[in-house]
N, C-alpha and C. Protein backbone atom coordinates (compact mmCIF):
# COMPACT_ATOMS: atom_id res chain seq x y z
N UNK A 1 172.30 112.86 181.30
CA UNK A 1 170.96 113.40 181.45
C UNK A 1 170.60 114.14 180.16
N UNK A 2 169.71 113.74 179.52
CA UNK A 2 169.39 114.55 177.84
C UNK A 2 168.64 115.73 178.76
N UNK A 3 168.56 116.90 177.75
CA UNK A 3 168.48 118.34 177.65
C UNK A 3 166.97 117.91 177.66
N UNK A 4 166.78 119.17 178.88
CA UNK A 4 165.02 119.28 178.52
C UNK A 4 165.11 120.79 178.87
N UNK A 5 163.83 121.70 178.53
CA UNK A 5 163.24 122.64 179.52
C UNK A 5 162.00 122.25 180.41
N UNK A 6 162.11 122.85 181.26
CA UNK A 6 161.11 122.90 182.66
C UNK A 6 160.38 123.97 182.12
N UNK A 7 158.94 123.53 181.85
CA UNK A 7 157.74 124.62 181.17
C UNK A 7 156.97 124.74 182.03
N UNK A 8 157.48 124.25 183.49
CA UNK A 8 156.10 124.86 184.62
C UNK A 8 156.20 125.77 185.11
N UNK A 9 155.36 127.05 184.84
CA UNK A 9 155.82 128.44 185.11
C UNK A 9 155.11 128.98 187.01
N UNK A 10 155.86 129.51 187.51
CA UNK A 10 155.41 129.37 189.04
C UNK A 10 155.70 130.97 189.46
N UNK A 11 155.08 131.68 190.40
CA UNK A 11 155.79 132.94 190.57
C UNK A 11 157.16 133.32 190.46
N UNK A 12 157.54 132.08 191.10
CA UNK A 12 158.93 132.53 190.91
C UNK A 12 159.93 132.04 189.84
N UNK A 13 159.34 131.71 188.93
CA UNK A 13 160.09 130.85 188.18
C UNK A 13 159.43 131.61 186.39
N UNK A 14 159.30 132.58 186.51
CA UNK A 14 158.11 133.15 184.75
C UNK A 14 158.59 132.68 184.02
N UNK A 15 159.67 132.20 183.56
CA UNK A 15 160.54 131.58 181.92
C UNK A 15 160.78 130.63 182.58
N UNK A 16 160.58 129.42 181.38
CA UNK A 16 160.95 128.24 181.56
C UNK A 16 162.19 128.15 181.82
N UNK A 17 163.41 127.09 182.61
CA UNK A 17 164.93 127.01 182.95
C UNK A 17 164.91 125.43 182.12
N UNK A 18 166.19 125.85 180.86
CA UNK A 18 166.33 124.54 180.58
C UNK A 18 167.60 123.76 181.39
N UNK A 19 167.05 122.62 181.74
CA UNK A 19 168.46 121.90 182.57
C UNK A 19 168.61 120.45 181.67
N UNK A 20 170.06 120.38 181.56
CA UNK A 20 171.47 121.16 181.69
C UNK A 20 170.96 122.68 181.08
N UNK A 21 171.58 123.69 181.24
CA UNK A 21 171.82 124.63 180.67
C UNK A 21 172.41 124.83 179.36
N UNK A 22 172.17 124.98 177.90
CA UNK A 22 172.44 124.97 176.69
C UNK A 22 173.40 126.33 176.11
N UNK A 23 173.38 127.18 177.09
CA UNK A 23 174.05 128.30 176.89
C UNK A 23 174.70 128.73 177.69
N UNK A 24 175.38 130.57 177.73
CA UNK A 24 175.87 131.01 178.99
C UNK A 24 174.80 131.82 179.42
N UNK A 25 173.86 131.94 178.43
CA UNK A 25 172.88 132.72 179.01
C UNK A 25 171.82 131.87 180.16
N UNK A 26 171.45 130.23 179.21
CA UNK A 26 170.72 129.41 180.56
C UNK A 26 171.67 129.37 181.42
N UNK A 27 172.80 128.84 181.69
CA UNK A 27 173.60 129.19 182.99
C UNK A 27 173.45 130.34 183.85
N UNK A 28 173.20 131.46 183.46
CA UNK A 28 172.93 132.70 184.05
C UNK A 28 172.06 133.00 184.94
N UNK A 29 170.74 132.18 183.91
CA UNK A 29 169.24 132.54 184.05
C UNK A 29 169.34 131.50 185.45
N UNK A 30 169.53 130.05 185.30
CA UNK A 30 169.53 128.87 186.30
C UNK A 30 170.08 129.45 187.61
N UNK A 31 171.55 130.04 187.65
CA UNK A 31 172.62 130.22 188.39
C UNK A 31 171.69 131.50 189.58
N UNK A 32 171.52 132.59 188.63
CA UNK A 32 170.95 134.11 188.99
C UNK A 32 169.23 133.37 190.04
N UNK A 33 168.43 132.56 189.30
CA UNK A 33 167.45 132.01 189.87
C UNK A 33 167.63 131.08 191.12
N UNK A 34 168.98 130.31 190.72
CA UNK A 34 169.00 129.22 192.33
C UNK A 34 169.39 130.32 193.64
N UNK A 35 170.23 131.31 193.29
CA UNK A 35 170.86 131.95 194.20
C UNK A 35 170.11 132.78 194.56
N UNK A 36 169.10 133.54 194.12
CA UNK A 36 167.64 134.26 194.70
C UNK A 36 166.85 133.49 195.44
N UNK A 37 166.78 132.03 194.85
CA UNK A 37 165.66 131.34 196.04
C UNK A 37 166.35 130.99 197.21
N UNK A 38 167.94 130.57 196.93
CA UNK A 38 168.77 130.37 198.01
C UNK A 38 168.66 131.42 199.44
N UNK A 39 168.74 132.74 198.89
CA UNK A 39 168.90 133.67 199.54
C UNK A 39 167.43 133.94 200.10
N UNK A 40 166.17 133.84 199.41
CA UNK A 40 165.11 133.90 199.89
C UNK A 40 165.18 132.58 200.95
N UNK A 41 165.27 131.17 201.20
CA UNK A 41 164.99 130.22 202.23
C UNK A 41 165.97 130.58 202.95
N UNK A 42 167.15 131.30 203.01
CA UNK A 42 167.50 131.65 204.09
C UNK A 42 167.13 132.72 204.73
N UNK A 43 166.71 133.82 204.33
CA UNK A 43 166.02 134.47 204.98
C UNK A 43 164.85 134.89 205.33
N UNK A 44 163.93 133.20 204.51
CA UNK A 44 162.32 132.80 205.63
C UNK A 44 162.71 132.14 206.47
N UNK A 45 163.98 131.43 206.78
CA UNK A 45 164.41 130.44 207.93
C UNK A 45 164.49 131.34 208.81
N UNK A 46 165.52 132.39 208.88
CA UNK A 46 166.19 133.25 209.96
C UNK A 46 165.23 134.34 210.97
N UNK A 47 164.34 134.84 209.78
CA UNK A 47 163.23 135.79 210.07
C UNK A 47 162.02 135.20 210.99
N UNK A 48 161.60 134.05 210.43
CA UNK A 48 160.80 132.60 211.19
C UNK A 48 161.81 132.61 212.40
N UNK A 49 162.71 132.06 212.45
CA UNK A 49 163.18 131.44 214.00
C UNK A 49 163.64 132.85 215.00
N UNK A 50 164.04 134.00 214.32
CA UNK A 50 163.81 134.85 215.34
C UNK A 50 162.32 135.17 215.77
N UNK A 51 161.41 135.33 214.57
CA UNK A 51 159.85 135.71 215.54
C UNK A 51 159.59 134.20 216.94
N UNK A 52 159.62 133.10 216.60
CA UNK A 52 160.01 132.27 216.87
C UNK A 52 160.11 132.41 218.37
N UNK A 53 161.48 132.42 218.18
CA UNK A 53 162.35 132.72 219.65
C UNK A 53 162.08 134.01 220.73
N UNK A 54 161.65 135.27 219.66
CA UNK A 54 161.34 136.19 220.78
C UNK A 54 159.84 136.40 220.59
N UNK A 55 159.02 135.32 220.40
CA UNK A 55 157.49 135.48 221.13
C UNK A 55 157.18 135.66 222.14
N UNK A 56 158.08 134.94 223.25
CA UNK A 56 157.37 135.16 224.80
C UNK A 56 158.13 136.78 225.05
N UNK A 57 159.04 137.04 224.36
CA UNK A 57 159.15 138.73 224.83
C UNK A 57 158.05 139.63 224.95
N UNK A 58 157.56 139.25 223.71
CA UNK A 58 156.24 140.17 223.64
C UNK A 58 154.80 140.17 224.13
N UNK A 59 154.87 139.28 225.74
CA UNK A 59 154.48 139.31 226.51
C UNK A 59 154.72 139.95 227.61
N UNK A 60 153.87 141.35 228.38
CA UNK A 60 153.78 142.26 229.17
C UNK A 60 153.62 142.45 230.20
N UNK A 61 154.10 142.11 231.58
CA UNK A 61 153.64 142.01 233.17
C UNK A 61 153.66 143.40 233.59
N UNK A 62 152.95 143.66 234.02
CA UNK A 62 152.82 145.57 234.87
C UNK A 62 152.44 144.66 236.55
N UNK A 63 153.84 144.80 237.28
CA UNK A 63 153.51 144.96 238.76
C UNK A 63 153.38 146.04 239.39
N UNK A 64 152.95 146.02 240.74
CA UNK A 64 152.98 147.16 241.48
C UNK A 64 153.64 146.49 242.66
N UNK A 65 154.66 147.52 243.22
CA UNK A 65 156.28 146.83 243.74
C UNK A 65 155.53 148.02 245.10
N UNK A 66 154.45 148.43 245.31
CA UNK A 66 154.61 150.08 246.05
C UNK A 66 154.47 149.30 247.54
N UNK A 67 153.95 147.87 247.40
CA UNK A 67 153.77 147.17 249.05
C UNK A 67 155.15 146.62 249.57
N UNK A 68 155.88 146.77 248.55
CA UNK A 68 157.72 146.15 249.15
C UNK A 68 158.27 147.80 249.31
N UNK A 69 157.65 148.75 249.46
CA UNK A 69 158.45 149.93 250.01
C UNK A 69 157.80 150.12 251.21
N UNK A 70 156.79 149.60 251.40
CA UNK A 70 155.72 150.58 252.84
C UNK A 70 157.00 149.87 254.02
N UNK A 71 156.23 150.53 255.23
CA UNK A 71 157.24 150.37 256.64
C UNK A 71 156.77 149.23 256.91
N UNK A 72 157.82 148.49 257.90
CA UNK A 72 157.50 147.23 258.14
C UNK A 72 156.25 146.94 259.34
N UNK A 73 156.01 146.18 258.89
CA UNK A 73 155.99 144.35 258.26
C UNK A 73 155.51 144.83 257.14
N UNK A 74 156.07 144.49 256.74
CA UNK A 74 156.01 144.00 254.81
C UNK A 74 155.42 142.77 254.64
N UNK A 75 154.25 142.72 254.18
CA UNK A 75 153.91 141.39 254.16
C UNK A 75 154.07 140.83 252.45
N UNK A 76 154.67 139.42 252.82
CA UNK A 76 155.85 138.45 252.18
C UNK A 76 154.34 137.86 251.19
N UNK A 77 154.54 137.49 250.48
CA UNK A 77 155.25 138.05 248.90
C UNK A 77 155.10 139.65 248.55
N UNK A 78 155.72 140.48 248.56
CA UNK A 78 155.62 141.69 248.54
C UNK A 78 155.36 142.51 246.87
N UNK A 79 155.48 141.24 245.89
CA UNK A 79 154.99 141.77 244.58
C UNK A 79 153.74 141.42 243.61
N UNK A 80 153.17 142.12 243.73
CA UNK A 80 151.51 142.00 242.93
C UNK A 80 151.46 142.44 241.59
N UNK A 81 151.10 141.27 241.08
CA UNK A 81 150.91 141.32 239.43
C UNK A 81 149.46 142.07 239.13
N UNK A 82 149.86 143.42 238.30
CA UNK A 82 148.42 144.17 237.90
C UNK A 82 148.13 143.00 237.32
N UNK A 83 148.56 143.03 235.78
CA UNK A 83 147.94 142.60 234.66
C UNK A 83 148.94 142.24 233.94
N UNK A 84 148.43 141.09 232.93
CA UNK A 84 149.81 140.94 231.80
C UNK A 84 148.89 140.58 230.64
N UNK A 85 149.49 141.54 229.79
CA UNK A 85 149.05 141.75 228.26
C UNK A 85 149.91 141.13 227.23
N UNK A 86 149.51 140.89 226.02
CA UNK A 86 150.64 140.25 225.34
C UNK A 86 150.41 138.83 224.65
N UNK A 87 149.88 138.39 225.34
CA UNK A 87 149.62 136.93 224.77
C UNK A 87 149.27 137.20 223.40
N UNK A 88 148.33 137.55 222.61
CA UNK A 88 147.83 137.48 221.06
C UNK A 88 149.16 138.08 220.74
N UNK A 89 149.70 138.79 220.72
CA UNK A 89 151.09 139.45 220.38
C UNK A 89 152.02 138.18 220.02
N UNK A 90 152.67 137.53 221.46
CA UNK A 90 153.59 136.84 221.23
C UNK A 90 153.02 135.26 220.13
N UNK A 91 151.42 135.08 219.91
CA UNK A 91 150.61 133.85 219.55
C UNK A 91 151.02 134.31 218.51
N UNK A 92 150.95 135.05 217.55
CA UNK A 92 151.20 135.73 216.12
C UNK A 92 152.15 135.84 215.97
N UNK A 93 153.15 136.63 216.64
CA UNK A 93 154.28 135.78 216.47
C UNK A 93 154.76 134.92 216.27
N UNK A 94 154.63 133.76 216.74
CA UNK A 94 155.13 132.71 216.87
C UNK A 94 154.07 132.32 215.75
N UNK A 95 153.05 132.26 215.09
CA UNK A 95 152.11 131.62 214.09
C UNK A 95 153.08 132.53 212.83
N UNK A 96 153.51 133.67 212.73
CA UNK A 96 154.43 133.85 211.74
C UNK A 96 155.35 133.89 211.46
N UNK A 97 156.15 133.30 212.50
CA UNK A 97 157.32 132.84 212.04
C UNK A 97 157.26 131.34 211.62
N UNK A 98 156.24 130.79 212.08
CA UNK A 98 156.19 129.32 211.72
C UNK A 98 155.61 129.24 210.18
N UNK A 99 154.65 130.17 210.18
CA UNK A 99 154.54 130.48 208.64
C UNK A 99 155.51 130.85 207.20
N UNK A 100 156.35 131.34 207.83
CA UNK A 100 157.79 131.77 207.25
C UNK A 100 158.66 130.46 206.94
N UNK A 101 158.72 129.76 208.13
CA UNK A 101 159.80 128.14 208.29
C UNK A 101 158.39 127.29 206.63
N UNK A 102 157.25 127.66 207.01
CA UNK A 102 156.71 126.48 206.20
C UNK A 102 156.50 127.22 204.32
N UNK A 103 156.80 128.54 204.38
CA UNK A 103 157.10 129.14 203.13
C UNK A 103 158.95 128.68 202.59
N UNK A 104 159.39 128.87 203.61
CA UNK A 104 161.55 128.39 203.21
C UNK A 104 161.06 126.94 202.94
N UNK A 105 160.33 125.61 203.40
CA UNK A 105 159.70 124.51 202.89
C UNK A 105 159.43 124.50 201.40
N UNK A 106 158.42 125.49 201.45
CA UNK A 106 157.32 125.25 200.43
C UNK A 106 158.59 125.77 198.92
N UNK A 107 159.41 126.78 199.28
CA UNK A 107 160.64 126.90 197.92
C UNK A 107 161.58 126.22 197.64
N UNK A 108 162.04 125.50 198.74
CA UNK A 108 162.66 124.34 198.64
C UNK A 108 161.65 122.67 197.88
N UNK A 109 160.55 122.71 197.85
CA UNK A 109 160.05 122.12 197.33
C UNK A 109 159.95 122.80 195.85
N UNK A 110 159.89 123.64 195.59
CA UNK A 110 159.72 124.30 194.28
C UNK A 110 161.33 124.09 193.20
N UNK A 111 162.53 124.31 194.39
CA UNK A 111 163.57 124.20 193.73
C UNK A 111 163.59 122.31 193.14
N UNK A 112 163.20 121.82 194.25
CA UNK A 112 163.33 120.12 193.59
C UNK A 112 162.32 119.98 192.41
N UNK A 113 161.09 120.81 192.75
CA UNK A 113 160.18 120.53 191.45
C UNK A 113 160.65 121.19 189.85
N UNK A 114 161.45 121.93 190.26
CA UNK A 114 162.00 122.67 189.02
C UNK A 114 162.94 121.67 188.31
N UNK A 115 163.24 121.02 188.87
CA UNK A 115 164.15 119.96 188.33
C UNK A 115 163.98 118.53 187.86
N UNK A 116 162.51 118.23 188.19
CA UNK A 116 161.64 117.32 187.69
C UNK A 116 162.14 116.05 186.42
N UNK A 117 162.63 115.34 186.35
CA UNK A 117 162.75 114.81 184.40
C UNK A 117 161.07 115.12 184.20
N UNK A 118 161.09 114.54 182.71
CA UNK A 118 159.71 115.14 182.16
C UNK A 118 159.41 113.73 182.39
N UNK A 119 157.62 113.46 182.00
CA UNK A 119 157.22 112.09 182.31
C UNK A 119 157.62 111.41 181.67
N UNK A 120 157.60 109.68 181.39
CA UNK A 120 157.27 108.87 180.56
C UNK A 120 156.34 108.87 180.01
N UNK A 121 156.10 108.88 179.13
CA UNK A 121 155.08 108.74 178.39
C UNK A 121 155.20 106.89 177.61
N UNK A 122 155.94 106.55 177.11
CA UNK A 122 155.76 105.30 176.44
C UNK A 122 155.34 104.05 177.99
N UNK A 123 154.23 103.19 177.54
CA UNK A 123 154.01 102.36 178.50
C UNK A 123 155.27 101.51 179.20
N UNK A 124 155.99 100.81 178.17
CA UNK A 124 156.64 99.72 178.36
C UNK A 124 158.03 100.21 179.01
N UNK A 125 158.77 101.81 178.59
CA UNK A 125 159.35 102.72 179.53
C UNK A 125 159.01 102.49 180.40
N UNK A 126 157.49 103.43 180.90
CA UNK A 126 157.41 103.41 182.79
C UNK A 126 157.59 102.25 183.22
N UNK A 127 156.70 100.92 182.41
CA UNK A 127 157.00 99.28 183.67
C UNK A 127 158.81 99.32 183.69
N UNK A 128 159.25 99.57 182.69
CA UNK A 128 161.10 99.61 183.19
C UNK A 128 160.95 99.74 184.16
N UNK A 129 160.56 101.22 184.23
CA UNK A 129 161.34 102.46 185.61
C UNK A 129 160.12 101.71 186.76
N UNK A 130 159.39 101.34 186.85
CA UNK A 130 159.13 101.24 188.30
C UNK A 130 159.44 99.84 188.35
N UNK A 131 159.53 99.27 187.75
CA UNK A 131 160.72 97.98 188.03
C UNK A 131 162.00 97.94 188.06
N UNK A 132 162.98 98.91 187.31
CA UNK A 132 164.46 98.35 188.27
C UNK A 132 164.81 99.78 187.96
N UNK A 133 163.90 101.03 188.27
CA UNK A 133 164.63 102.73 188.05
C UNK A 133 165.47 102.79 189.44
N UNK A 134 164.62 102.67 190.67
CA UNK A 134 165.91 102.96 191.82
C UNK A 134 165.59 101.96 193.11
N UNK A 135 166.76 101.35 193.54
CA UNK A 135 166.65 100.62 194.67
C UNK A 135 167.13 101.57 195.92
N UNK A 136 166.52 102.60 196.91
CA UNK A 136 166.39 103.27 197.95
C UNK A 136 167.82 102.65 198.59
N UNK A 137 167.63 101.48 199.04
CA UNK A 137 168.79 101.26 200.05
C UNK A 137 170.03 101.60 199.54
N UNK A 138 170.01 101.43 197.82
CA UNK A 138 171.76 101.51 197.18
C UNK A 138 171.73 103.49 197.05
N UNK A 139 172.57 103.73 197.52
CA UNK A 139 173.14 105.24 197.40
C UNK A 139 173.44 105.48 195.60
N UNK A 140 174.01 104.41 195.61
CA UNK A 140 174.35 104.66 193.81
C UNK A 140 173.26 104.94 193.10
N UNK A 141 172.38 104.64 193.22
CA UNK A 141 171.47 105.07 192.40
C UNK A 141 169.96 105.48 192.61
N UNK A 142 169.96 106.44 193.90
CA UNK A 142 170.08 107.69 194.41
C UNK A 142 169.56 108.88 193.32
N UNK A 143 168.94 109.84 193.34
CA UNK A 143 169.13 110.76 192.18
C UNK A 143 170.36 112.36 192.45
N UNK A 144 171.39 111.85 192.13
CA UNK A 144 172.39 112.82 192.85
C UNK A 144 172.34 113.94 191.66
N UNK A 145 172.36 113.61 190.57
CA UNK A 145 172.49 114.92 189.49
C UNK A 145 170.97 115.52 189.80
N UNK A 146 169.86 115.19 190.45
CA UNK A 146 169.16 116.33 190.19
C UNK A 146 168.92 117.36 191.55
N UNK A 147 169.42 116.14 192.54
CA UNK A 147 170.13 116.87 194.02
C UNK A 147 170.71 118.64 193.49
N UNK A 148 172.04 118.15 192.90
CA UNK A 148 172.62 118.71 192.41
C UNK A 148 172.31 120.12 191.76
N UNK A 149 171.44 119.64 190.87
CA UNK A 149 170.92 120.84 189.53
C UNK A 149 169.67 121.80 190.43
N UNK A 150 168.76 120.95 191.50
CA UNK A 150 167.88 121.64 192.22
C UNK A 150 168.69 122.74 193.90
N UNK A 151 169.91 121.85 194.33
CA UNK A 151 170.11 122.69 195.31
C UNK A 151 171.62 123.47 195.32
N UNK A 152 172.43 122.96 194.11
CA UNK A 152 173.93 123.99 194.11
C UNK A 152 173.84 125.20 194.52
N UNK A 153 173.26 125.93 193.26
CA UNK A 153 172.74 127.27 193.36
C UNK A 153 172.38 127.79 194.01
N UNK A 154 171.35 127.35 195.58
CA UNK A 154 170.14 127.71 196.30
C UNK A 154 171.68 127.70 197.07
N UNK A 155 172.09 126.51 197.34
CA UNK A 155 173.11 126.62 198.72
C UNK A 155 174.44 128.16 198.71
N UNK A 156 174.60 128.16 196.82
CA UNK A 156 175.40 129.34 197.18
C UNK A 156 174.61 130.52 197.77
N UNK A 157 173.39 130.78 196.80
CA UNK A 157 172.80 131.72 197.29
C UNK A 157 172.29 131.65 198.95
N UNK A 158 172.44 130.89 199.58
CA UNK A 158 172.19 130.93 201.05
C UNK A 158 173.51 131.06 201.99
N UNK A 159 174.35 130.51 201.10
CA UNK A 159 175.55 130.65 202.13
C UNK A 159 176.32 132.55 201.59
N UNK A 160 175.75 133.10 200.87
CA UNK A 160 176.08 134.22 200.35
C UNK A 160 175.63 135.37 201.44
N UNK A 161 174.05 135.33 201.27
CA UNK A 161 173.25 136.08 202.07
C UNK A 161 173.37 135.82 203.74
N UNK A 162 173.93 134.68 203.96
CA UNK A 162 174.09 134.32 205.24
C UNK A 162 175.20 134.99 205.41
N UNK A 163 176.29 134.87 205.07
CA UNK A 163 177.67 136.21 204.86
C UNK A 163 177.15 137.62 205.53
N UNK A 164 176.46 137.71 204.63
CA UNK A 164 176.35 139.05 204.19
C UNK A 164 175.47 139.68 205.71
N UNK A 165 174.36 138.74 205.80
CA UNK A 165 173.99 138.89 206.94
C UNK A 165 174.63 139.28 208.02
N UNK A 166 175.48 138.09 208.45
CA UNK A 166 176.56 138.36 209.58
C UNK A 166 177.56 138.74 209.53
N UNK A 167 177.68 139.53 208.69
CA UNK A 167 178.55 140.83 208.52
C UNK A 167 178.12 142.17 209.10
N UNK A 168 176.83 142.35 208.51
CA UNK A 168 176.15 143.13 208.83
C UNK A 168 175.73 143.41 210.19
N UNK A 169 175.56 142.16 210.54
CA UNK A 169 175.38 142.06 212.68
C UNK A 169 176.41 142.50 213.24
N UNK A 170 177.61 142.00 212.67
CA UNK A 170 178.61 142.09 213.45
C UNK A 170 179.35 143.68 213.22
N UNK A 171 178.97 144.34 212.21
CA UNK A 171 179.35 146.01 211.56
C UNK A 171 178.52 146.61 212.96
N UNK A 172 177.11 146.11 212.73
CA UNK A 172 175.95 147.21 213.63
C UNK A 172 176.01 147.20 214.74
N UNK A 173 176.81 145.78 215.45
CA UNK A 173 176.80 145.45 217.01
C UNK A 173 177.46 146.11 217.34
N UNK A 174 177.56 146.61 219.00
CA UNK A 174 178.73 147.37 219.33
C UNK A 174 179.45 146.21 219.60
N UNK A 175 180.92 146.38 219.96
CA UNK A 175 182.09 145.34 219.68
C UNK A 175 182.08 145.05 221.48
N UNK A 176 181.96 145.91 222.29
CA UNK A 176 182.02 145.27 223.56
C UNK A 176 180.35 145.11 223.94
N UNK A 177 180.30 144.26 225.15
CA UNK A 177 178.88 144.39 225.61
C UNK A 177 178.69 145.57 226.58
N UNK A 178 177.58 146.81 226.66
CA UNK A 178 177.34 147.43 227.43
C UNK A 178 176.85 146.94 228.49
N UNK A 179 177.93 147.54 229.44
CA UNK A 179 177.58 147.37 231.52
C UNK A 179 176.40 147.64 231.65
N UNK A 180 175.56 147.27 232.69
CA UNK A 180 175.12 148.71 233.58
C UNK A 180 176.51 149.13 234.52
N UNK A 181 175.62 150.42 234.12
CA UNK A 181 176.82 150.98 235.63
C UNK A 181 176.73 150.84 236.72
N UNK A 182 177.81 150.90 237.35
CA UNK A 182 178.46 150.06 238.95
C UNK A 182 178.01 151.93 239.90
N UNK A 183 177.14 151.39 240.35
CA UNK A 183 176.60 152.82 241.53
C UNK A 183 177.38 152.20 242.99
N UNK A 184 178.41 153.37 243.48
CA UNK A 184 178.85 153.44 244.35
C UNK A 184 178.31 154.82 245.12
N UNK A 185 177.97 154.19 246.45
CA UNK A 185 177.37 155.02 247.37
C UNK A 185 178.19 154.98 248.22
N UNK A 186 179.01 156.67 249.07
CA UNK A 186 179.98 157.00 249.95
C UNK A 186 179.06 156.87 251.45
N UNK A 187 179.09 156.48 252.06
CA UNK A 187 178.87 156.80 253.69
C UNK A 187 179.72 156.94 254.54
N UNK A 188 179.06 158.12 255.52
CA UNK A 188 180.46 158.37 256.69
C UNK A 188 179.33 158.86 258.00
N UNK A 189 179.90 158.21 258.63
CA UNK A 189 179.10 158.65 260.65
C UNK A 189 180.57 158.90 261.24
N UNK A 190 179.92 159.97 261.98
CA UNK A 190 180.79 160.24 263.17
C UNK A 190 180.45 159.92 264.65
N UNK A 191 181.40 159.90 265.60
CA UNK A 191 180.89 159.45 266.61
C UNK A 191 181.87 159.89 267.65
N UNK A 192 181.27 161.06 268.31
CA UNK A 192 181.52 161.88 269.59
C UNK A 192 181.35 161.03 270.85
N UNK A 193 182.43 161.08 271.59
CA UNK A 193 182.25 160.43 273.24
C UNK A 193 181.74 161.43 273.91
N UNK A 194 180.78 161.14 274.51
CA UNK A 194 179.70 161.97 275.41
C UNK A 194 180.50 162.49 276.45
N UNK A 195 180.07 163.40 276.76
CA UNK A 195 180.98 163.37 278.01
C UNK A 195 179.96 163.53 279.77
């Protein structure tokens, strides 16, 4: 693969990254950059699928239980729903975490675009390349070095922060699960023969 730099400058990307890397310093710059975005798509994935998952929590039922205490007859179904609040709550939720899943997308597209070859420019080049550059079905020739150069980095940096993460869960959790407590109620009758 001949040496180029990538001159498309993107928020996250302000200095151009030359790939291959020509130094220890581009190694640094490449390495330090894959492993920040790494660590960023894993934690728009994680953040997304928990809002995600606990949207319907943040939906609110207020019953009133006071007709399952009165004296009997109790009339059956004995629980009445006031009101339930919550819906726009858990809708936004769930619209931002899905927003989050389609931002961890949108950098993962940025990491493959960072890795781009530069165009052709000569005519008789491009008819080459779109005549025999890659046959899809053969794996061999595949684009594995830019696989490579776009997601090494990202994967350490995700499998790093993912560490680090569940480390952190597992430090803050308590180590057993809390009971409720077991309520034991004593009763005693006595019982005198009449006489």
């Amino acid at each position: 693969m001949a040496r180029r730099s990538v001159s498309a400058v993107s928020p996250w990307r302000l200095r151009a990254l030359t790939i291959p890397p020509k130094s220890v310093h581009d190694w640094v710059r490449l390495g330090a950059w894959g492993v920040w975005m790494g660590s960023l798509v894993c934690a728009l994935l994680w953040a997304g699928g928990v809002l995600i998952a606990t949207a319907p929590d943040r939906i609110i039922t207020a019953e009133d239980l006071s007709g399952c205490y009165a004296s009997p007859p109790v009339v059956l179904p004995c629980e009445r729903i006031v009101y339930r609040t919550g819906a726009m709550n858990a809708a936004f939720s769930g619209l931002t975490g899905l927003f989050m899943i389609v931002a961890a997308l949108w950098l993962l597209w940025e990491l493959w675009d960072a890795v781009a070859p530069p165009p052709i420019t000569d005519d008789f080049l491009r008819l080459l390349h779109y005549s025999f550059a890659r046959k899809w079905r053969d794996p061999r020739t595949w684009p594995w070095s830019r696989l490579a150069w776009a997601y090494g980095f990202a994967v350490v940096g995700a499998a790093v922060s993912a560490s680090i993460g569940l480390a952190l869960w597992t430090i803050l959790t308590p180590s057993t699960p809390v009971k409720a407590p077991v309520i034991r109620i004593e009763t005693s009758q006595d019982y005198r023969l009449g006489q």
